[in-house]
C-alpha atoms as a PDB file:
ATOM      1  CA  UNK A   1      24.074  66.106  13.459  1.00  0.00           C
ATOM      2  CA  UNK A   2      25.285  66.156  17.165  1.00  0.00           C
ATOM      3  CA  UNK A   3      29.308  66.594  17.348  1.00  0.00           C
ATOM      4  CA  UNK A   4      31.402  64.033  19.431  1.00  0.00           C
ATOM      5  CA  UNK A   5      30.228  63.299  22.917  1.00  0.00           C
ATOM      6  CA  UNK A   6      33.198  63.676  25.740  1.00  0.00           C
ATOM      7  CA  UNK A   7      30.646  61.133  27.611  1.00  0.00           C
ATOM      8  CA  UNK A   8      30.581  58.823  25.357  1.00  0.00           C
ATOM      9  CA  UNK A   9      34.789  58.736  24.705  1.00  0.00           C
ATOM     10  CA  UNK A  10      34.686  57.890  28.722  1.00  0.00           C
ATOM     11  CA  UNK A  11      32.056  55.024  28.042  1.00  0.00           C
ATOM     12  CA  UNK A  12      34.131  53.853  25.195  1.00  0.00           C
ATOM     13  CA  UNK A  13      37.376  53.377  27.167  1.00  0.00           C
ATOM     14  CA  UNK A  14      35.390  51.505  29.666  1.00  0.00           C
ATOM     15  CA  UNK A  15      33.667  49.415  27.326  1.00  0.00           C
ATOM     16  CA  UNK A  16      37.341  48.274  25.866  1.00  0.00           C
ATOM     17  CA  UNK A  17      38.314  47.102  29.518  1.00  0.00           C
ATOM     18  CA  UNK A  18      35.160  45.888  30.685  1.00  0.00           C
ATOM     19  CA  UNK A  19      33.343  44.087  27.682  1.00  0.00           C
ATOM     20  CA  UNK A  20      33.303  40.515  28.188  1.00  0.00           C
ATOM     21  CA  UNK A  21      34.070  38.902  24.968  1.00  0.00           C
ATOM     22  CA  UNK A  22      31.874  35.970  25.112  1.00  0.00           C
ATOM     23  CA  UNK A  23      29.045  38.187  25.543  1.00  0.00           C
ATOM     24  CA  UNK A  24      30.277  40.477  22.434  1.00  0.00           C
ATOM     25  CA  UNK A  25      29.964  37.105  20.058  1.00  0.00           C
ATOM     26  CA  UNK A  26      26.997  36.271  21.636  1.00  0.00           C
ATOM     27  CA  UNK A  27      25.722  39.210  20.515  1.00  0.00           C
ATOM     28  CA  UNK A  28      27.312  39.637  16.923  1.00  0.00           C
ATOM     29  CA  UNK A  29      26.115  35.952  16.053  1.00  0.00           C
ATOM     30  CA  UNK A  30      22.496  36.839  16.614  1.00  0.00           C
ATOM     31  CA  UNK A  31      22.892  39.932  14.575  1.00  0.00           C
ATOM     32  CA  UNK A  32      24.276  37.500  11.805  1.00  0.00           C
ATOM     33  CA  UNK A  33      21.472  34.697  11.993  1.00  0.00           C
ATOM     34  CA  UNK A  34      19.122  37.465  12.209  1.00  0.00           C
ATOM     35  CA  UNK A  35      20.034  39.265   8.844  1.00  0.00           C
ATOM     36  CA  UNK A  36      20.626  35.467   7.270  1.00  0.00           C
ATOM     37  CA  UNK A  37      17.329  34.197   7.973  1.00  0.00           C
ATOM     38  CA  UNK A  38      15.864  37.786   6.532  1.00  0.00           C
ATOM     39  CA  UNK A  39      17.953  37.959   4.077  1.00  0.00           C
ATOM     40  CA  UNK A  40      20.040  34.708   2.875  1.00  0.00           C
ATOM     41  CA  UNK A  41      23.312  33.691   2.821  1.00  0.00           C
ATOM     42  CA  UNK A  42      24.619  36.088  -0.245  1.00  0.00           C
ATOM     43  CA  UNK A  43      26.398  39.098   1.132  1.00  0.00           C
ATOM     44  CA  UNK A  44      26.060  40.394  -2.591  1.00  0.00           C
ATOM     45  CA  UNK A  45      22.833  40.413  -2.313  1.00  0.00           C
ATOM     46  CA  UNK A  46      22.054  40.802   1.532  1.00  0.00           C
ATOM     47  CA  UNK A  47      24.160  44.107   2.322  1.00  0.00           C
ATOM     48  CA  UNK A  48      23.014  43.444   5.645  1.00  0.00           C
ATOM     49  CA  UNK A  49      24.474  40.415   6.263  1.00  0.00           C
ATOM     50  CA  UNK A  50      28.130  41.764   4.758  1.00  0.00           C
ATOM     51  CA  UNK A  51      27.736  45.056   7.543  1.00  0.00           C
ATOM     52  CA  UNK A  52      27.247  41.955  10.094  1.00  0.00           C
ATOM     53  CA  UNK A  53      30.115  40.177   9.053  1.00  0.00           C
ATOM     54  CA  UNK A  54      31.974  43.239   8.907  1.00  0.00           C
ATOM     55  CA  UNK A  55      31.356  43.852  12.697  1.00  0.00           C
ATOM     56  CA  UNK A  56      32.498  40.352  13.403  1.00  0.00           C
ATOM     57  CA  UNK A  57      35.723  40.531  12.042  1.00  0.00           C
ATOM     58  CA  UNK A  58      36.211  44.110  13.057  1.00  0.00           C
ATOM     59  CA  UNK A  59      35.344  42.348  16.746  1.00  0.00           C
ATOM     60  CA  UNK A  60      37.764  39.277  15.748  1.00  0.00           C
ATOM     61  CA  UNK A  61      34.740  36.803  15.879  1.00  0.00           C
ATOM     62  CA  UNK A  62      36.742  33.371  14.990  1.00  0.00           C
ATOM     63  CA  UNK A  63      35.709  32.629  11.195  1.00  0.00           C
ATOM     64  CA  UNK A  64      33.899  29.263  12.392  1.00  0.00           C
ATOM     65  CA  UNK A  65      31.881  31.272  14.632  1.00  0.00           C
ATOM     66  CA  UNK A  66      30.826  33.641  11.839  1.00  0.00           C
ATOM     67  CA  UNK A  67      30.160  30.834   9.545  1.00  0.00           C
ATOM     68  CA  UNK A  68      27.801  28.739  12.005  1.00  0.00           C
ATOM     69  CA  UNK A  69      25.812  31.691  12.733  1.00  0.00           C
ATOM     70  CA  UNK A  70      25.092  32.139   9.076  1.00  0.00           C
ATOM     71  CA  UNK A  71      24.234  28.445   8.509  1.00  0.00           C
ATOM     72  CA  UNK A  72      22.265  28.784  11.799  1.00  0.00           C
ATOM     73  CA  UNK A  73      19.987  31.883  10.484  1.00  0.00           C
ATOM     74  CA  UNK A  74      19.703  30.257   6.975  1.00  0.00           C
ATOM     75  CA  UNK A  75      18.013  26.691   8.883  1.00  0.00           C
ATOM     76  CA  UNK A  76      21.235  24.680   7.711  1.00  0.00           C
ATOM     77  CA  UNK A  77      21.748  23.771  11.248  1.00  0.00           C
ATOM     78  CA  UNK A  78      19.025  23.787  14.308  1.00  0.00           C
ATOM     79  CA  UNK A  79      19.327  27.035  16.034  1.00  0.00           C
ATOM     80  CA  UNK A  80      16.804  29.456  17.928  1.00  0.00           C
ATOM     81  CA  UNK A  81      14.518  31.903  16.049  1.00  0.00           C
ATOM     82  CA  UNK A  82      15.006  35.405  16.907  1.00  0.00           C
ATOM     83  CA  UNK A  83      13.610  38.434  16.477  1.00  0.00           C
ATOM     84  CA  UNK A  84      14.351  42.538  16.697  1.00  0.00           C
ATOM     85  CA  UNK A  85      12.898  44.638  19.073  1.00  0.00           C
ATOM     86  CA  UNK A  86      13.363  48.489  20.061  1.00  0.00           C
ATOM     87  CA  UNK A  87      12.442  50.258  22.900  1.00  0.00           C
ATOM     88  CA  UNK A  88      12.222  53.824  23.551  1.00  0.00           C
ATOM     89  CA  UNK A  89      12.976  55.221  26.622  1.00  0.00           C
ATOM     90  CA  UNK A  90      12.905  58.317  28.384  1.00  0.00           C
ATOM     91  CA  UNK A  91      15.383  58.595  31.658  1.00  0.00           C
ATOM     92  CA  UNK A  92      15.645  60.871  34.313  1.00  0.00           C
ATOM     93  CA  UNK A  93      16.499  64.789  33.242  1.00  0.00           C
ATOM     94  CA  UNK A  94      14.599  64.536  29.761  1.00  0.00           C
ATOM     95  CA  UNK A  95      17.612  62.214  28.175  1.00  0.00           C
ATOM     96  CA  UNK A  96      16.151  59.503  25.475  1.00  0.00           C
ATOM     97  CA  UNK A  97      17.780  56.208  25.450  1.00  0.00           C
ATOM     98  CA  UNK A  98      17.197  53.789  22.546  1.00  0.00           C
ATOM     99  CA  UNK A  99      17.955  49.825  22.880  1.00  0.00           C
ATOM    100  CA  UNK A 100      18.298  47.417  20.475  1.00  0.00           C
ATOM    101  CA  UNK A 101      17.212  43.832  21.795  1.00  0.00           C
ATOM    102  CA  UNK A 102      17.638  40.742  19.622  1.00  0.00           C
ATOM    103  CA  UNK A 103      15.075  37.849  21.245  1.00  0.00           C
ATOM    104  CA  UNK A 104      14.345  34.171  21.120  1.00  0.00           C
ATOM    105  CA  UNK A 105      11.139  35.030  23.838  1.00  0.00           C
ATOM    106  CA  UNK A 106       9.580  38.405  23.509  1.00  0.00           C
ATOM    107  CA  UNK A 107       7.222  37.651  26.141  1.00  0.00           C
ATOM    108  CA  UNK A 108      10.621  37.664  28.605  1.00  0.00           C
ATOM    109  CA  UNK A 109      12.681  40.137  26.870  1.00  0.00           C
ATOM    110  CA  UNK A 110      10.251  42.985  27.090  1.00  0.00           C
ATOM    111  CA  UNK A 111       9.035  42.497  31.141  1.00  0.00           C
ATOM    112  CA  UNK A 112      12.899  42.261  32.081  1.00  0.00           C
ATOM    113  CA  UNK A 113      13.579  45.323  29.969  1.00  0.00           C
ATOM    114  CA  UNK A 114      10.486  47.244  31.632  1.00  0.00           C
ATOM    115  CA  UNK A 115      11.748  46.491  34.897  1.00  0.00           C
ATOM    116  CA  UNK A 116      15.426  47.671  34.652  1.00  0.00           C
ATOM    117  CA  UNK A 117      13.570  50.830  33.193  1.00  0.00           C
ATOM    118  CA  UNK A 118      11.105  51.323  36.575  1.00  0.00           C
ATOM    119  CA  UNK A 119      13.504  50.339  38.846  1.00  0.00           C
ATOM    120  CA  UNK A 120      16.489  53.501  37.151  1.00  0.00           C
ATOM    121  CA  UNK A 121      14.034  56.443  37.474  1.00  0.00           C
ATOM    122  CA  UNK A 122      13.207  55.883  33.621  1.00  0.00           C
ATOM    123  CA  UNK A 123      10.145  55.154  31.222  1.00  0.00           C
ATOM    124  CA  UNK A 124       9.406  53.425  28.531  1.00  0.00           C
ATOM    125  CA  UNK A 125       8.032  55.957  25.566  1.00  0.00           C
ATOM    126  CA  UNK A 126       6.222  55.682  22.333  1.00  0.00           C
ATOM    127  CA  UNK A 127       7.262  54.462  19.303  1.00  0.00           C
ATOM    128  CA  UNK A 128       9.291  57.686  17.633  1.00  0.00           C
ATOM    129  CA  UNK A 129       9.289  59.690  20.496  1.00  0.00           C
ATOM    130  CA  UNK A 130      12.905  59.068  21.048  1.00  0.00           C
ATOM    131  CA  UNK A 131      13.779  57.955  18.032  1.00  0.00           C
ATOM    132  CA  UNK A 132      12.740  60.595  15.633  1.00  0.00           C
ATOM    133  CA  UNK A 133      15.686  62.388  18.096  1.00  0.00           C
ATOM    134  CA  UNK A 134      18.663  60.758  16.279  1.00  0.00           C
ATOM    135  CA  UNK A 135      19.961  59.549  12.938  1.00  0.00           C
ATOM    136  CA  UNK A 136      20.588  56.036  12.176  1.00  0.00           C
ATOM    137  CA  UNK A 137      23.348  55.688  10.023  1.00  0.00           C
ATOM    138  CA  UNK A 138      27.184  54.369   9.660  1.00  0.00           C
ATOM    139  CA  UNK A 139      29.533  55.191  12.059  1.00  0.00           C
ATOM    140  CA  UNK A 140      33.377  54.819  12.105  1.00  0.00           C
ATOM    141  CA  UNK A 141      36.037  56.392  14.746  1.00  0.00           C
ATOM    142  CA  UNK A 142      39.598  56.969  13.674  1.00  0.00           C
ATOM    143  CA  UNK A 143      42.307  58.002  16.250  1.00  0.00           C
ATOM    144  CA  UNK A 144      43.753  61.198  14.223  1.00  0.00           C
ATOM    145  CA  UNK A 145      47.277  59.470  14.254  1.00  0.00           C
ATOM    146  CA  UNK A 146      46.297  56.769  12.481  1.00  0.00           C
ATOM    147  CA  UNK A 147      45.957  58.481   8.921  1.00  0.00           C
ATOM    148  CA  UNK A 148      46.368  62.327   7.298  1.00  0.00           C
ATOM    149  CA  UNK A 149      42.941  63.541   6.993  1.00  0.00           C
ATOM    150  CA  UNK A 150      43.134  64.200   3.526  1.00  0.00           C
ATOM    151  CA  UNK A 151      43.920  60.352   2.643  1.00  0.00           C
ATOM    152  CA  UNK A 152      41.375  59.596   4.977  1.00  0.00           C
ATOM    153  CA  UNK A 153      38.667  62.221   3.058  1.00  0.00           C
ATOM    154  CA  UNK A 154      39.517  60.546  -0.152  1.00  0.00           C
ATOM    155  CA  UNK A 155      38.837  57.057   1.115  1.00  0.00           C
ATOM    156  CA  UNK A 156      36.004  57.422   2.853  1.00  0.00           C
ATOM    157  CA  UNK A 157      33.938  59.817   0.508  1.00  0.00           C
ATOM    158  CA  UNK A 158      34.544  57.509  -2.553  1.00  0.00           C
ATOM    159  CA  UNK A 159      33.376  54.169  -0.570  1.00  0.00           C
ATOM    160  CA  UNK A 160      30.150  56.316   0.169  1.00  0.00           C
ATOM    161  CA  UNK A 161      30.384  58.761   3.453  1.00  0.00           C
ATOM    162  CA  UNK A 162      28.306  61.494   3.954  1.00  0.00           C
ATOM    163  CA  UNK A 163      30.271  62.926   6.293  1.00  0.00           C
ATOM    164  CA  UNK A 164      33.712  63.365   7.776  1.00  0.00           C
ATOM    165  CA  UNK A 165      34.734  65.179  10.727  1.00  0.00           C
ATOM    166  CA  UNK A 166      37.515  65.499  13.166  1.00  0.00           C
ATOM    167  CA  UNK A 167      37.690  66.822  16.535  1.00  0.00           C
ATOM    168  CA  UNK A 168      39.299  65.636  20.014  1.00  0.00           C
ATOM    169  CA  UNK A 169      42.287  63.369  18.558  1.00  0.00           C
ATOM    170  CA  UNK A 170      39.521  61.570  16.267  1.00  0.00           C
ATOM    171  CA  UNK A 171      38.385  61.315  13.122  1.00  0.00           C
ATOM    172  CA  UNK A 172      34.212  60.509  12.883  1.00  0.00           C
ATOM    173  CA  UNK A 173      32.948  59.085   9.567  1.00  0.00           C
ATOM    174  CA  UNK A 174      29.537  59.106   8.503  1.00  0.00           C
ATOM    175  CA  UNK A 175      27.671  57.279   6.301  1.00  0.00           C
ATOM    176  CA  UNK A 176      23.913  55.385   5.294  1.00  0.00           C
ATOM    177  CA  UNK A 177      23.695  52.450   6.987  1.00  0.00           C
ATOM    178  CA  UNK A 178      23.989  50.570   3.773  1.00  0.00           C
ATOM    179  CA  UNK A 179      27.164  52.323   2.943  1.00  0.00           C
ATOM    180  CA  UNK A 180      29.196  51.381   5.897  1.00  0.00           C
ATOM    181  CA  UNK A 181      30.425  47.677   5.073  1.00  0.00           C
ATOM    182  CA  UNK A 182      32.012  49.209   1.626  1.00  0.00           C
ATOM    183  CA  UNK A 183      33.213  52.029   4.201  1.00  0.00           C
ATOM    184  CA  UNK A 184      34.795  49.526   6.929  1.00  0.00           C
ATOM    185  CA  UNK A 185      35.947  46.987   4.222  1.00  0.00           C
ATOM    186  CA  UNK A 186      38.049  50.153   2.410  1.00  0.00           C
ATOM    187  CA  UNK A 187      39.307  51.459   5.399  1.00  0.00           C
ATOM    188  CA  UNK A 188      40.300  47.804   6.316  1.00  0.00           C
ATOM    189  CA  UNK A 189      42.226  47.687   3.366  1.00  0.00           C
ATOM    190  CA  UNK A 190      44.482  50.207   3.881  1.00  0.00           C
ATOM    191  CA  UNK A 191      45.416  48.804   7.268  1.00  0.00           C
ATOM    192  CA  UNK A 192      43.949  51.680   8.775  1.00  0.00           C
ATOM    193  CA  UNK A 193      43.539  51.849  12.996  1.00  0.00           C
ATOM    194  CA  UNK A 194      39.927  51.738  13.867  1.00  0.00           C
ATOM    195  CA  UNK A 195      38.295  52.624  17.563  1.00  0.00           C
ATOM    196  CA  UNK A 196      34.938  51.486  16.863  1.00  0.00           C
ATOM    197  CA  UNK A 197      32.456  51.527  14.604  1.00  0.00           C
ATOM    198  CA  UNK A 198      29.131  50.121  13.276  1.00  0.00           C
ATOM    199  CA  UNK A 199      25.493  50.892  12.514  1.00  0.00           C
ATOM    200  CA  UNK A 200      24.204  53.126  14.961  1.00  0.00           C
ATOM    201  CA  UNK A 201      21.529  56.010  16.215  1.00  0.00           C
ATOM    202  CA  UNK A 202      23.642  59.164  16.842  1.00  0.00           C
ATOM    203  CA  UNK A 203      21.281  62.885  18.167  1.00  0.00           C
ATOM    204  CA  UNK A 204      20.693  64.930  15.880  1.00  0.00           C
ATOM    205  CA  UNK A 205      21.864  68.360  16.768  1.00  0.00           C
ATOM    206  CA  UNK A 206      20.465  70.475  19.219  1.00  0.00           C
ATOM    207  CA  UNK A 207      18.409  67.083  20.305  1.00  0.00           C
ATOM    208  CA  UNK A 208      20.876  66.424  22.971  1.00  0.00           C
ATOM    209  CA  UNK A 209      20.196  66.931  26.886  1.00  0.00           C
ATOM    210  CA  UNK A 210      23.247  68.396  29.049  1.00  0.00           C
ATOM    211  CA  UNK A 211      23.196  67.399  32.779  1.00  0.00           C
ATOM    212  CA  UNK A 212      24.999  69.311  35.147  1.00  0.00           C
ATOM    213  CA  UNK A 213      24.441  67.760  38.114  1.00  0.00           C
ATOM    214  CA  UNK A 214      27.021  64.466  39.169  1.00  0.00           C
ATOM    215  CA  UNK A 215      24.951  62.071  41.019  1.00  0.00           C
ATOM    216  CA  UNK A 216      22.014  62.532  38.198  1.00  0.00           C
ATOM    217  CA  UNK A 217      24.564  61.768  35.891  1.00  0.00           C
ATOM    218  CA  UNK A 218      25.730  58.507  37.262  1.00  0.00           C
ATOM    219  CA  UNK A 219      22.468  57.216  37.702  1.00  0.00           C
ATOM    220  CA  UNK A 220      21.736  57.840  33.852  1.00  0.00           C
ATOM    221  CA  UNK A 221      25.148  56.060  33.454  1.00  0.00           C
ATOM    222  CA  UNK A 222      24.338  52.987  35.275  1.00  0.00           C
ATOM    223  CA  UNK A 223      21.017  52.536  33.897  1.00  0.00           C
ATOM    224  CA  UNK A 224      22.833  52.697  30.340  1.00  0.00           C
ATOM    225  CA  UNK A 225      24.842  50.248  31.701  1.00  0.00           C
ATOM    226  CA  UNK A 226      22.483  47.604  33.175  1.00  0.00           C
ATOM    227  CA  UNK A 227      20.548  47.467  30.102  1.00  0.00           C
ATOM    228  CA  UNK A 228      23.555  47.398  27.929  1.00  0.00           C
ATOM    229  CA  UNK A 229      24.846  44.745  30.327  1.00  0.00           C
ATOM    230  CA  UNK A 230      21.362  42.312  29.159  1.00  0.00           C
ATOM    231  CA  UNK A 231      21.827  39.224  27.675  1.00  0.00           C
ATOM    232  CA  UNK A 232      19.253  40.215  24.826  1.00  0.00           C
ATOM    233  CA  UNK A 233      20.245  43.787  24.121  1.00  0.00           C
ATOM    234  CA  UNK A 234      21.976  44.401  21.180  1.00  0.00           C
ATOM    235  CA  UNK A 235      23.123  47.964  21.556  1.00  0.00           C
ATOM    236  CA  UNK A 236      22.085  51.222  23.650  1.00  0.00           C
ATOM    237  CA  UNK A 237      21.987  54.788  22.425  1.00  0.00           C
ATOM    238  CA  UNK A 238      21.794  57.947  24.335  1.00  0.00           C
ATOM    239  CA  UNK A 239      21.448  61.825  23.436  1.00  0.00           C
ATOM    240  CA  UNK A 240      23.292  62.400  27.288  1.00  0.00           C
ATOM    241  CA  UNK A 241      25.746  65.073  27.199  1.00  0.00           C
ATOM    242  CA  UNK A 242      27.491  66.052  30.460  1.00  0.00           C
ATOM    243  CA  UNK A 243      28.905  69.667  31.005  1.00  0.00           C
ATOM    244  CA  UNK A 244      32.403  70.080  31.538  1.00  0.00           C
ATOM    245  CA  UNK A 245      32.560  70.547  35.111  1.00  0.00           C
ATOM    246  CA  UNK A 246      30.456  67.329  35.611  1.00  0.00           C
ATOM    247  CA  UNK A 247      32.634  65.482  33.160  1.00  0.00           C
ATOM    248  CA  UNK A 248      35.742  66.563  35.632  1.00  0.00           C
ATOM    249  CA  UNK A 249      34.120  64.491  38.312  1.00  0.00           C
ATOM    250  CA  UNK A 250      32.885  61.786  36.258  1.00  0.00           C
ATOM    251  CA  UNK A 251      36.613  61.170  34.906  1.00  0.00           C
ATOM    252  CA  UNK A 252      37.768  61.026  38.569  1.00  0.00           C
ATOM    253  CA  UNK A 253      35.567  58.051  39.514  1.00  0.00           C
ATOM    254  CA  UNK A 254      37.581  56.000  36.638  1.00  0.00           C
END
């Protein structure tokens, strides 16, 4: 599994400034009436409903918020119908992006995707070309201050990680997707500091593509961006890795 990327810290600390919150529970309260109207209402029984909720409140979704989007996705109250889509895409330099889209209209979802993707230098691949690149599981970042890595170890392994590692002031846990609301909810409980987490595709190792060149860089970047920037997408992945000397100039355009 692919260590820590440098890139991505850089796109986290922008993400923390530049996120617009209304857009974030936008977002989170289609994943919920998504996994409600699959699932039901039970977060005993529909784990991934509880991982949902678990974002939401990790995200500090109001509680009315999270409840209407569960009544919403269960048909207690009138609502859209939406539906998951992925698409795989290939950019510039060999780098696979995956996006998560969550739609009320496929039929304008997918043209408006296809055309952020022609317009970056980019193409849209077939299903598991890109995918079959990365590992979808739990993920949760620590800040190595927050907690002795041997408290952490004990928590994390016996609410169901695979995998712990630290590196770069952070700790990284790993986990099956189905594991990581137990995860979260025990780390929660011991008032532990979180950066981020959630279920997500991370590149397997040796699957991801260094670019040493700046200006290719950037233009990777911003078509991350745009499509992470759509109303409809849910989440983008990447298997971009920058080298050091690119990452220099890359941290001086912050």
């Amino acid at each position: 599994m692919a260590g820590h990327s440098k890139w991505a810290n850089i796109k986290h600390r922008k993400d923390s400034v530049d996120r617009k919150r209304g857009l974030l529970f936008s977002k989170l309260a289609r994943e919920i009436m998504v996994a409600a109207r699959l699932g039901g209402t039970d977060v005993a029984s529909n784990n991934r409903l509880r991982i949902a909720i678990t974002k939401a409140r990790g995200a500090n979704m109001p509680k009315d918020n999270i409840e209407r989007a569960v009544k919403k996705g269960a048909g207690e109250l009138e609502g859209q119908n939406f539906e998951e889509v992925m698409y795989e895409v290939f950019a510039s330099g060999g780098v696979g992006i995956i996006v998560e889209a969550v739609t009320d209209k496929k039929s304008r979802t997918t043209p408006e995707i296809k055309n952020i993707i022609n317009k970056n230098n980019a193409n849209l691949a077939e299903a598991n070309a890109v995918s079959r690149l990365f590992q979808h599981c739990g993920y949760v970042q620590i800040p190595e201050n927050a907690v002795a890595e041997e408290a952490l170890m004990e928590v994390a392994i016996e609410a169901g990680a695979e995998d712990v590692r630290s590196g770069d002031g952070i700790y990284e846990i790993i986990s099956p997707p189905e594991d990581f609301a137990a995860i979260s909810e025990a780390i929660n409980d011991r008032e532990i500091a979180v950066n981020e987490s959630g279920i997500r595709f991370l590149p397997l190792d040796g699957t991801e593509v260094v670019i040493d060149d700046a200006e290719e860089a950037r233009k990777i970047m911003k078509l991350i961006d745009i499509l992470d920037e759509h109303d409809d997408v849910q989440s983008v992945y990447s298997n971009l890795e920058v080298s050091d000397r690119v990452l220099a100039e890359l941290e001086q355009d912050d």
